[in-house]
Protein backbone atom coordinates (compact mmCIF):
# COMPACT_ATOMS: atom_id res chain seq x y z
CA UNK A 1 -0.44 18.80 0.58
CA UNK A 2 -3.04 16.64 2.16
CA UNK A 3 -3.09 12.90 1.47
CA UNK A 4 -6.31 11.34 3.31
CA UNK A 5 -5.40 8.36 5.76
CA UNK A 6 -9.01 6.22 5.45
CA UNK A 7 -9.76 6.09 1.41
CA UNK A 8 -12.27 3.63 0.58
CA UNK A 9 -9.69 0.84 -1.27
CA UNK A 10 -12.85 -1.04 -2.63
CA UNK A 11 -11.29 -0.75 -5.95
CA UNK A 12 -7.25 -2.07 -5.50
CA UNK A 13 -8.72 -4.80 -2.78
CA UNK A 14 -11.31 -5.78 -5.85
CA UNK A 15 -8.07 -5.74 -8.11
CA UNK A 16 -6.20 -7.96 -5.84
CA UNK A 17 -8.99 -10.26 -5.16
CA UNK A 18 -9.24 -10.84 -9.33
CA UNK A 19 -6.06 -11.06 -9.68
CA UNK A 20 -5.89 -13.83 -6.83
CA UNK A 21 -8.21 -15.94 -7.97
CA UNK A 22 -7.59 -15.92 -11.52
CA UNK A 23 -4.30 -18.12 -11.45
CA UNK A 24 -7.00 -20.83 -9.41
CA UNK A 25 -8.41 -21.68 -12.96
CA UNK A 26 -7.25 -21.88 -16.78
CA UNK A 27 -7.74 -20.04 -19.59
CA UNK A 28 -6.14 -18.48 -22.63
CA UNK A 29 -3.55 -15.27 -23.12
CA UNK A 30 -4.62 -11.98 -24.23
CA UNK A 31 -3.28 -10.36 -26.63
CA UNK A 32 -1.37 -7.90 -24.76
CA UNK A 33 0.02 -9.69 -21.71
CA UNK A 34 3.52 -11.65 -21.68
CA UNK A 35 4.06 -14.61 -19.78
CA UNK A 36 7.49 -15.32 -18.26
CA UNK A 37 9.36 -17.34 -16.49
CA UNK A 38 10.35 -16.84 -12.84
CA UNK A 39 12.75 -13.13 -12.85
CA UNK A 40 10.35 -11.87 -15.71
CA UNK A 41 12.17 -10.63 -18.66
CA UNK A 42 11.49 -10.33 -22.41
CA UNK A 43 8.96 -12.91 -24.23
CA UNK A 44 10.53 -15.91 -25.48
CA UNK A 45 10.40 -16.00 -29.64
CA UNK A 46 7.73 -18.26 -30.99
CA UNK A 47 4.57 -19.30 -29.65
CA UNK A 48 3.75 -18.46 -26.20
CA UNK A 49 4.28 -21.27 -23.05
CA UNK A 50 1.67 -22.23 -21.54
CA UNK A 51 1.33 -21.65 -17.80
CA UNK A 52 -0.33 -24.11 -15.80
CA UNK A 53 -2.76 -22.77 -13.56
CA UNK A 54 -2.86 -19.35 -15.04
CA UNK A 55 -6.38 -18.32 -16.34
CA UNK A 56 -5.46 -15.42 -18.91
CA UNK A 57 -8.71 -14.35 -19.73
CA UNK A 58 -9.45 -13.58 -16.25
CA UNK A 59 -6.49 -11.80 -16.15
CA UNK A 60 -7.03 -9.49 -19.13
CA UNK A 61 -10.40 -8.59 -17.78
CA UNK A 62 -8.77 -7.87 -14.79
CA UNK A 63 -6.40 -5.38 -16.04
CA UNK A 64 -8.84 -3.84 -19.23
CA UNK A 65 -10.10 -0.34 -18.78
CA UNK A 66 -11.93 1.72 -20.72
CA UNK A 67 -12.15 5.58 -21.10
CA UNK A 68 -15.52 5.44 -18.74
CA UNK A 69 -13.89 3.37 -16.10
CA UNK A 70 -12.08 6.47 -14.03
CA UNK A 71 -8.61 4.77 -14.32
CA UNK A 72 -5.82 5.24 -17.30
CA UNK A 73 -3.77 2.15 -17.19
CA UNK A 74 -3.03 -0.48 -15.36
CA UNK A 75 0.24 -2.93 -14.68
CA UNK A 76 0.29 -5.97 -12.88
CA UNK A 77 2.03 -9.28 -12.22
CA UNK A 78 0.91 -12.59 -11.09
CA UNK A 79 3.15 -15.38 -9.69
CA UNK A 80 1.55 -19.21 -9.30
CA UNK A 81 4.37 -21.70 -8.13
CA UNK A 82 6.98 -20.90 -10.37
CA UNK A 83 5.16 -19.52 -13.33
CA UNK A 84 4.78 -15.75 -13.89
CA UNK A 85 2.61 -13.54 -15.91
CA UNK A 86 3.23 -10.08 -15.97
CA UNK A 87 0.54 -7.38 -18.29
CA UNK A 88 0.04 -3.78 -18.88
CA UNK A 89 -3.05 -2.28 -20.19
CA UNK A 90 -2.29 1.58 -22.43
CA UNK A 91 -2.61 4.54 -21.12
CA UNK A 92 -6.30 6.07 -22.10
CA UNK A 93 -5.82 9.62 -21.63
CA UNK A 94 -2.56 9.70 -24.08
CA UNK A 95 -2.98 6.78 -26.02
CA UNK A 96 0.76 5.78 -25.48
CA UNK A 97 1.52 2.70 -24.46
CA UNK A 98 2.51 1.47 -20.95
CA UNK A 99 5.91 -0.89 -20.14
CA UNK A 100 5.08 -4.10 -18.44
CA UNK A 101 7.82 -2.55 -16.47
CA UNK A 102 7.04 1.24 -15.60
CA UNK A 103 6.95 2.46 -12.79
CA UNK A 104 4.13 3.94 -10.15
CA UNK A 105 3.94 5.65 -6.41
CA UNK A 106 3.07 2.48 -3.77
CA UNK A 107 1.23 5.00 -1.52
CA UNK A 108 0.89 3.13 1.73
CA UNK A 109 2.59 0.47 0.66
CA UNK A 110 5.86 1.85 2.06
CA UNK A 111 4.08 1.24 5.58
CA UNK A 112 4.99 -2.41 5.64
CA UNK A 113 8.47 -1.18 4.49
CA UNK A 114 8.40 1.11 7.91
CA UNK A 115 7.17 -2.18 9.75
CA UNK A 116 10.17 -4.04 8.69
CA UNK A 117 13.35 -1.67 9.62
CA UNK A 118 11.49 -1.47 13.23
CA UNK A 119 10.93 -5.01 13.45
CA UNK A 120 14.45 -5.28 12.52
CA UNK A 121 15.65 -2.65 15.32
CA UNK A 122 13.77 -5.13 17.99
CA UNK A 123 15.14 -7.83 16.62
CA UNK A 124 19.01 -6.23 17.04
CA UNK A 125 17.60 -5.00 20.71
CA UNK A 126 17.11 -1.50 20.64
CA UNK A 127 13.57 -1.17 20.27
CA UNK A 128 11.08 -3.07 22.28
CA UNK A 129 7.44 -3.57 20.42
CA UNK A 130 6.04 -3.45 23.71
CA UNK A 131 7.32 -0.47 25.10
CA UNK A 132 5.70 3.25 24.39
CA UNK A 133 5.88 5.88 21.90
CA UNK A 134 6.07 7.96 25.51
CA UNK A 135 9.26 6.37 26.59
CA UNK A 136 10.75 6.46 23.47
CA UNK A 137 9.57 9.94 22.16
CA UNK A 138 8.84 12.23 25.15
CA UNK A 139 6.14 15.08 24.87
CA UNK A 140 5.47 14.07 21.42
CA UNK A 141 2.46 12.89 22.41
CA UNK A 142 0.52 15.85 25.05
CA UNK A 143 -0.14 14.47 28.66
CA UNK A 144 -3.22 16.11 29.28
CA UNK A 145 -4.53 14.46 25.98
CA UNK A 146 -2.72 10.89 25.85
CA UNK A 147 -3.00 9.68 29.67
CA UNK A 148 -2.28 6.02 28.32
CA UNK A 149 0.72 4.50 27.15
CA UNK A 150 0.39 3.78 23.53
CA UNK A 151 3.07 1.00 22.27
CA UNK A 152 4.99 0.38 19.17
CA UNK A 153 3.29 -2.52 18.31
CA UNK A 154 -0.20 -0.43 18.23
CA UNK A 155 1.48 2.21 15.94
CA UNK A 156 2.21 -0.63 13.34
CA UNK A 157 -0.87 -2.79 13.64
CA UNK A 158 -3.61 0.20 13.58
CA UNK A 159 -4.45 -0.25 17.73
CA UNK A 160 -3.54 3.20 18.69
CA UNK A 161 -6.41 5.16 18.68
CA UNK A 162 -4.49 8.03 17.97
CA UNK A 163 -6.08 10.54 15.48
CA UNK A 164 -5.98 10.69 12.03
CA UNK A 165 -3.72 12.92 9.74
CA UNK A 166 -4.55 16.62 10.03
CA UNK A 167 -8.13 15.38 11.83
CA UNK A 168 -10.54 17.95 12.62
CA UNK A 169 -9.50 20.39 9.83
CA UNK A 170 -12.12 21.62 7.90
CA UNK A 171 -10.54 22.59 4.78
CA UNK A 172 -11.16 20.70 1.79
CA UNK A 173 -8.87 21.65 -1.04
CA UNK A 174 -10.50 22.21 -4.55
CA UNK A 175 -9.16 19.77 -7.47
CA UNK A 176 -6.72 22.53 -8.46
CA UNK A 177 -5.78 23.44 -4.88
CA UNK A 178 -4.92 19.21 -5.08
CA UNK A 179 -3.02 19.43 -8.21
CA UNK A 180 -0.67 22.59 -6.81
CA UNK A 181 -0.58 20.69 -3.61
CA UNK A 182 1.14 17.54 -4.90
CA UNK A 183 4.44 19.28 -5.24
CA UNK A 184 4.21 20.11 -0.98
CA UNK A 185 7.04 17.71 0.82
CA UNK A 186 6.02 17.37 4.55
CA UNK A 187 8.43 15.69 7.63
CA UNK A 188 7.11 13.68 9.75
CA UNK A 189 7.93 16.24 12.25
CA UNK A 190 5.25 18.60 10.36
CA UNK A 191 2.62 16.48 9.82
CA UNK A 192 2.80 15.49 13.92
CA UNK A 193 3.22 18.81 14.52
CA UNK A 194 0.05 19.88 12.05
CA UNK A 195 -2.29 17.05 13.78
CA UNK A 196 -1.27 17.27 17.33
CA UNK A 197 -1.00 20.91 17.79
CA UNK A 198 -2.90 22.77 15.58
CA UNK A 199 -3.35 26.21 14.61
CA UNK A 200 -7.16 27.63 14.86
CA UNK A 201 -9.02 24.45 15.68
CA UNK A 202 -9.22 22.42 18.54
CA UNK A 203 -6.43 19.70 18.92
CA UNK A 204 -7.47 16.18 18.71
CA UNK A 205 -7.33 13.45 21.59
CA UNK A 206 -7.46 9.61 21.11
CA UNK A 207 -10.19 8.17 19.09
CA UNK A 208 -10.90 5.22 21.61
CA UNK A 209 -8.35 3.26 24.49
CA UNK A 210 -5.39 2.07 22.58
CA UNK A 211 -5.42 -1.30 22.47
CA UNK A 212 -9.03 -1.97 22.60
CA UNK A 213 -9.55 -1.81 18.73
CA UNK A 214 -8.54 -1.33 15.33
CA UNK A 215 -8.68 1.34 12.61
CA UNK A 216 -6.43 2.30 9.91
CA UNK A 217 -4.51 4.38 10.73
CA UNK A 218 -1.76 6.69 8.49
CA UNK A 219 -0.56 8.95 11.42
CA UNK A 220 0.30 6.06 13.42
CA UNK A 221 2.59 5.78 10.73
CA UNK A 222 4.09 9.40 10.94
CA UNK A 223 4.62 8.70 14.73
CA UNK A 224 6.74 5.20 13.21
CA UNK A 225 8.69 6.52 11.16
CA UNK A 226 9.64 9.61 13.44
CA UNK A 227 10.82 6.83 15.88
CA UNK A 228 12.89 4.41 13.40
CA UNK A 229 14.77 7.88 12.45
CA UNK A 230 15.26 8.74 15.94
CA UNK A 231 16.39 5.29 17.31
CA UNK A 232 18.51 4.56 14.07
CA UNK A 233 19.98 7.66 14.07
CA UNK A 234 19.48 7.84 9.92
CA UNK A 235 16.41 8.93 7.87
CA UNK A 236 13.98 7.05 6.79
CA UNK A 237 15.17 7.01 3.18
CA UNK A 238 18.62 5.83 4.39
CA UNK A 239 17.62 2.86 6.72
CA UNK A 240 14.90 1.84 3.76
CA UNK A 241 17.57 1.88 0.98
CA UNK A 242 19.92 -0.20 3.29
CA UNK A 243 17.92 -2.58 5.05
CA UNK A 244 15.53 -2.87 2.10
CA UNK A 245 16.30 -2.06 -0.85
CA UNK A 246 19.68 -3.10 -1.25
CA UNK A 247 20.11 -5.97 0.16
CA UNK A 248 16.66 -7.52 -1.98
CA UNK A 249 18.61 -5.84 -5.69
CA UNK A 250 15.19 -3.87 -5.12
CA UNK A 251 17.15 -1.27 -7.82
CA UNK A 252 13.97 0.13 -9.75
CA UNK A 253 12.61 1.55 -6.31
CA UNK A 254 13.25 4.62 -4.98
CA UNK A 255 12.41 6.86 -1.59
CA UNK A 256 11.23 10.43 -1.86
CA UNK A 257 14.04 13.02 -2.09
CA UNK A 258 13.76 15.47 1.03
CA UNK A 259 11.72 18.70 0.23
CA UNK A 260 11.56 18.15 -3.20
CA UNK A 261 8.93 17.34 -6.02
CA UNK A 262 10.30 14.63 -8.18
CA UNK A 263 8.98 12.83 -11.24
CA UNK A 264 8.18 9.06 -11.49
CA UNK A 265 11.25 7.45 -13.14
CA UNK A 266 10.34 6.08 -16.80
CA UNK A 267 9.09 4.09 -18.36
CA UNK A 268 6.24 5.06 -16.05
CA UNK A 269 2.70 4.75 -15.34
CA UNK A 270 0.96 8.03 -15.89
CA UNK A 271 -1.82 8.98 -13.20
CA UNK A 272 -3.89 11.82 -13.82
CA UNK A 273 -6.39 14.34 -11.71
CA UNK A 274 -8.93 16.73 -13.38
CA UNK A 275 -8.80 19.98 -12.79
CA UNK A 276 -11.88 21.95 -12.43
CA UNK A 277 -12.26 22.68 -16.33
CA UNK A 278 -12.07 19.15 -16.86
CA UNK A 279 -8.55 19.08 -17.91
CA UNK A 280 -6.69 16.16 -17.18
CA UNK A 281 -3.20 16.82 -15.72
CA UNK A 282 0.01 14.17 -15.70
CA UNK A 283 0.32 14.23 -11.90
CA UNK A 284 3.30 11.83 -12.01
CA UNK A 285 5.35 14.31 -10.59
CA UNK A 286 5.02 14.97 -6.69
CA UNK A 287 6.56 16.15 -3.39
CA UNK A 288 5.56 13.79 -0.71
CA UNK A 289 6.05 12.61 2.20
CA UNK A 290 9.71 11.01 3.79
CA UNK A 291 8.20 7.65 3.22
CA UNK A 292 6.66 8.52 -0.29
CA UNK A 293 7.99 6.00 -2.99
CA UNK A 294 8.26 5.14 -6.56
CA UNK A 295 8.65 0.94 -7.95
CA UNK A 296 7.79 -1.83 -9.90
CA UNK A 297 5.70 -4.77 -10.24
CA UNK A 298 9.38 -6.75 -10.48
CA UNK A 299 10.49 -5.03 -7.25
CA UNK A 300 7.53 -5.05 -5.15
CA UNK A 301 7.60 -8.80 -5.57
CA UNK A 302 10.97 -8.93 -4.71
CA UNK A 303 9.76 -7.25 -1.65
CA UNK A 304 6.81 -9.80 -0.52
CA UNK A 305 9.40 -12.55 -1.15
CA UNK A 306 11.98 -11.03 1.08
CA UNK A 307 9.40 -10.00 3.85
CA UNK A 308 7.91 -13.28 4.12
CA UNK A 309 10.46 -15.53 3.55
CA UNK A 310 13.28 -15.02 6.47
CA UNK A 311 15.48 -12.81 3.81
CA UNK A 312 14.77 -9.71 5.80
CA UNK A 313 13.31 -10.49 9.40
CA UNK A 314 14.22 -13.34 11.90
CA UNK A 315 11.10 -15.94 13.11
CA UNK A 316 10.02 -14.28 16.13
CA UNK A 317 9.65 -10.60 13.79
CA UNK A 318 8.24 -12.74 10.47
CA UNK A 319 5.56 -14.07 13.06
CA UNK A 320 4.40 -10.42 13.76
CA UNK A 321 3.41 -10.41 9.99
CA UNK A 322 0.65 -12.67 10.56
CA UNK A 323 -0.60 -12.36 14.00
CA UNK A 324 -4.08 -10.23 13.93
CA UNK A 325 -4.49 -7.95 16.99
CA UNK A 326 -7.11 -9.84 19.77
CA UNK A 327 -8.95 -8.56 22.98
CA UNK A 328 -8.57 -10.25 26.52
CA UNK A 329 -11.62 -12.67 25.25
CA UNK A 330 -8.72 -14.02 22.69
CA UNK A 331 -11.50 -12.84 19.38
CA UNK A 332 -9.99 -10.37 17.21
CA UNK A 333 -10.59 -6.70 18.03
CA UNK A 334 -13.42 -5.10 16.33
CA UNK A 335 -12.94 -2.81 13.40
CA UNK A 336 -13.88 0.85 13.39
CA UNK A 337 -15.44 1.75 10.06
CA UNK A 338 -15.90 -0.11 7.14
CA UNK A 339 -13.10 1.29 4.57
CA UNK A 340 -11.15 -1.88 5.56
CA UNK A 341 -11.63 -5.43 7.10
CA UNK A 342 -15.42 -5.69 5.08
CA UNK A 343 -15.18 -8.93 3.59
CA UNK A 344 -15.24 -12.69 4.79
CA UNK A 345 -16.20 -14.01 7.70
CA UNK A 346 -14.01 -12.13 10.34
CA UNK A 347 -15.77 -9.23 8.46
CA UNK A 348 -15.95 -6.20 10.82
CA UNK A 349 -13.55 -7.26 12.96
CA UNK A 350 -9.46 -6.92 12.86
CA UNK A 351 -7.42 -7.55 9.59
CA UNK A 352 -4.14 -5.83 10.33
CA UNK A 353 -1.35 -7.28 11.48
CA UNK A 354 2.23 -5.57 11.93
CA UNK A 355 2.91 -4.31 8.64
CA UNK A 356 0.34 -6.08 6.54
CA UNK A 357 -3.38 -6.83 6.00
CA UNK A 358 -5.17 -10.01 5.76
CA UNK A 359 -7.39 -10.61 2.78
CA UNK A 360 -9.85 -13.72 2.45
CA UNK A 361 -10.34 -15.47 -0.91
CA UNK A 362 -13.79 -17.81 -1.71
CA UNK A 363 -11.85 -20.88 -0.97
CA UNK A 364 -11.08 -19.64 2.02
CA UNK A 365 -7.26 -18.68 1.96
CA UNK A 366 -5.92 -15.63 2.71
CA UNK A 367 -3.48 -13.37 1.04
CA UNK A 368 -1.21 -10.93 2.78
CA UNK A 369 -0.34 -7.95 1.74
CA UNK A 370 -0.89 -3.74 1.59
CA UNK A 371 -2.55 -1.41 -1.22
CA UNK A 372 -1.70 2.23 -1.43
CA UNK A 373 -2.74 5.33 -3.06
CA UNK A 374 -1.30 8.50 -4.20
CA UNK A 375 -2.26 11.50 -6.32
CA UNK A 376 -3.24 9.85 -9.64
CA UNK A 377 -1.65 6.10 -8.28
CA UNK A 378 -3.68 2.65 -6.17
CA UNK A 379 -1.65 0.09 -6.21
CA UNK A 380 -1.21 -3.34 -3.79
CA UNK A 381 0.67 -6.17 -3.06
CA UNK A 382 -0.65 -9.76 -2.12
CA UNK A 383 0.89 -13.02 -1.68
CA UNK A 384 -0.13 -15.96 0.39
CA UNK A 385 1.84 -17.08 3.23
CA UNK A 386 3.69 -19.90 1.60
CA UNK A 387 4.28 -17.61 -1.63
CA UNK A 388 3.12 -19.70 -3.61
CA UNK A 389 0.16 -17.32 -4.98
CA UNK A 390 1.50 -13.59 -5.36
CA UNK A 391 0.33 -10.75 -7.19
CA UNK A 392 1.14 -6.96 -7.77
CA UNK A 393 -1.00 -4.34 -9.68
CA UNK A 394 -1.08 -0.27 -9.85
CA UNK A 395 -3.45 1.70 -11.55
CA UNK A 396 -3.29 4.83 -13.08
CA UNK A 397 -6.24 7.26 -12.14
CA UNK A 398 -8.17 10.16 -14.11
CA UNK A 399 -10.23 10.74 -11.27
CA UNK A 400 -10.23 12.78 -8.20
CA UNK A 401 -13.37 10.71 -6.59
CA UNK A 402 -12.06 8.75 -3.81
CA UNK A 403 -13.11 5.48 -6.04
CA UNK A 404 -11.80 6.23 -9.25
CA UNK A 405 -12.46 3.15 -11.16
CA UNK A 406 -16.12 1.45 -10.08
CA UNK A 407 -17.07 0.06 -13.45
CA UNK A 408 -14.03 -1.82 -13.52
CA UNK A 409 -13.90 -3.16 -9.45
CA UNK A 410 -17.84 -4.02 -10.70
CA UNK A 411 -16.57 -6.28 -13.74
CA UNK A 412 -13.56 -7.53 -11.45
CA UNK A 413 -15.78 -9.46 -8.87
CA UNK A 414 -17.86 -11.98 -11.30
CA UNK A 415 -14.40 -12.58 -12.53
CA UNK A 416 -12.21 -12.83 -9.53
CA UNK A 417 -15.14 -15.47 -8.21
CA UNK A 418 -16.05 -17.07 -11.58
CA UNK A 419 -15.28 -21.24 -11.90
């Protein structure tokens, strides 16, 4: 299994942006969203509430999709102040149709979840941000290839320069090699193993002096969560599930199960990839990786709440969340490619913080937040810093292009800046 570490997210970031700046203006409700009070929960009987600020239309169009449009389905949930909206759109492919509360895979969106146990370790004192992944993982990292210390505050805000997941190997796999593959459940200790020291190619050095820029980076991530199960003692799914997910009632999320392929729980959001005959295959079903996960729209809120809030992480670690990596000239660091960090002013330059990205709006607020993708699954989670403005959304794919849905990101932008 191969899971790629830069995707072009021009379609969830599009998503999020909609859904953002929707709730600025009003509207109507579509037919087949429900609007709720704070919690969520089943429609009240009788005519629907009005929620003030909410712009419904905008948010229909946000979450529509058609059978041209690469994606399946689509469920999201919007939070202004204390009014909530949550929607579904049907699935495409099946023609069933999808819970307001099924469940998806979050993709990526685990990595803030990785950001938070460590921040929590430095917080208790037995992991220092500033130290390095040399110290506290000897010869993980080859001398002769990493001469300079790389810290655990570069792994989690994209500074590392480390390589990329499995970079340098030529193989592509075929859309039904990717199918098959899905099933695959890889360690962190295998996919470090598989990038560092490779078998018949060349092994990979840094991609530029840690410290002196930013890319995304998913491996830095491998190297994380290899060090929160080595310092804690526990595995990944066991510090997540007690540092997380119990303590927010997060009870409709879920790590993966160790070297297994398991299903997404129902109700769920169905994702699909094509195989080469054009046949559209269910790929809700997959192996992973020990920070692969399954949730909600419900629980991922739950999640941004508890992050930014002081429910889960002391001042000093909250303040990580927001502070954007910067250079001796005190500018943010420049940004290395332009899968990420491509919009607003600060465009091309750093967006990542510890755990989250940073996201401008027209107005010129920011949301914080993380998208993800998996087999079949993009998904992301926003909210501003106050929480006052906070929205969730996956999408279900029937695509293997690396930008499944462009129609719909190209309706989502008059909308998401329409007033």
């Amino acid at each position: 299994m191969r899971r790629s570490s830069t995707l072009p997210l021009a379609l969830p970031v599009a998503v999020a942006l909609a859904l953002a700046s929707a709730v600025a203006v009003g509207g109507t409700a579509p037919a087949f969203a429900t609007t709720t009070g704070p919690g969520g929960g089943a429609p009240a009987s009788g005519p629907a509430r009005a929620a003030p600020g909410l712009d419904r239309a905008a948010l229909r169009e946000a979450i529509a999709v058609g059978r041209d449009d690469g994606a399946t389905g689509v469920v999201a949930e919007v939070t202004k102040g204390g009014e909530t909206w949550r929607g579904a759109s049907g699935d495409v492919v099946s023609g069933h149709r999808v819970s307001r509360d099924a469940h998806f895979r979050i993709g990526s969106i685990s990595k803030p979840m990785e950001a938070v146990i460590l921040l929590q370790l430095s917080a208790e004192g037995r992991v220092d941000l500033n130290r390095s992944v040399q110290h506290y993982l000897p010869g993980l990292l080859p001398k002769s290839r990493f001469k300079e210390p790389v810290s655990v505050r570069q792994l989690l805000n994209h500074t590392s320069g480390l390589p990329q997941d499995f970079e340098g190997d030529p193989a592509v796999p075929s859309r039904d090699e990717e199918i098959e593959r899905r099933l695959d459940y890889l360690t962190f200790d295998e996919i470090i193993r598989r990038t560092l020291r490779p078998e018949g190619r060349p092994a990979p050095g840094p991609r530029f002096s840690p410290g002196t820029r930013q890319e995304y980076n998913s491996f830095g991530y491998r190297v994380a969560g290899k060090l929160l199960e080595e310092i804690s003692g526990h595995s990944y799914r066991y510090e997540v599930t007690h540092r997380i997910l119990e303590p927010l009632r997060m009870r409709q999320t879920k790590a993966a199960v160790p070297y297994r392929a398991t299903p997404v729980p129902r109700p769920y959001l169905a994702g699909y990839l094509p195989r080469s005959n054009g046949e559209l295959v269910d790929v809700h079903v997959q192996g992973g990786l020990p920070a692969s996960m399954t949730s909600t729209t419900g629980d991922l809120d739950r999640f941004i709440r508890g992050m930014l809030d002081g429910s889960l992480l002391r001042p000093a670690q909250t303040a990580e969340l927001f502070a954007i990596p910067k250079g001796i000239d005190g500018k943010p660091l420049p940004f290395v490619g332009d899968s990420h960090c491509n919009t607003g002013p600060g465009r091309g330059t750093a967006c990542f913080s510890v755990g989250l990205m940073s996201t401008p709006l027209p107005d010129g607020s920011v949301l914080w937040g993380k998208t993800g993708s998996d087999p079949g699954y993009r998904s992301g989670v926003f909210a501003s810093q106050d929480l006052h403005l906070r929205a969730v959304y996956a999408v279900g794919t029937s695509s293997s292009s690396v930008n499944p849905a462009a129609a719909m990101s190209q309706r989502l932008a008059p909308a998401a800046f329409a007033r």
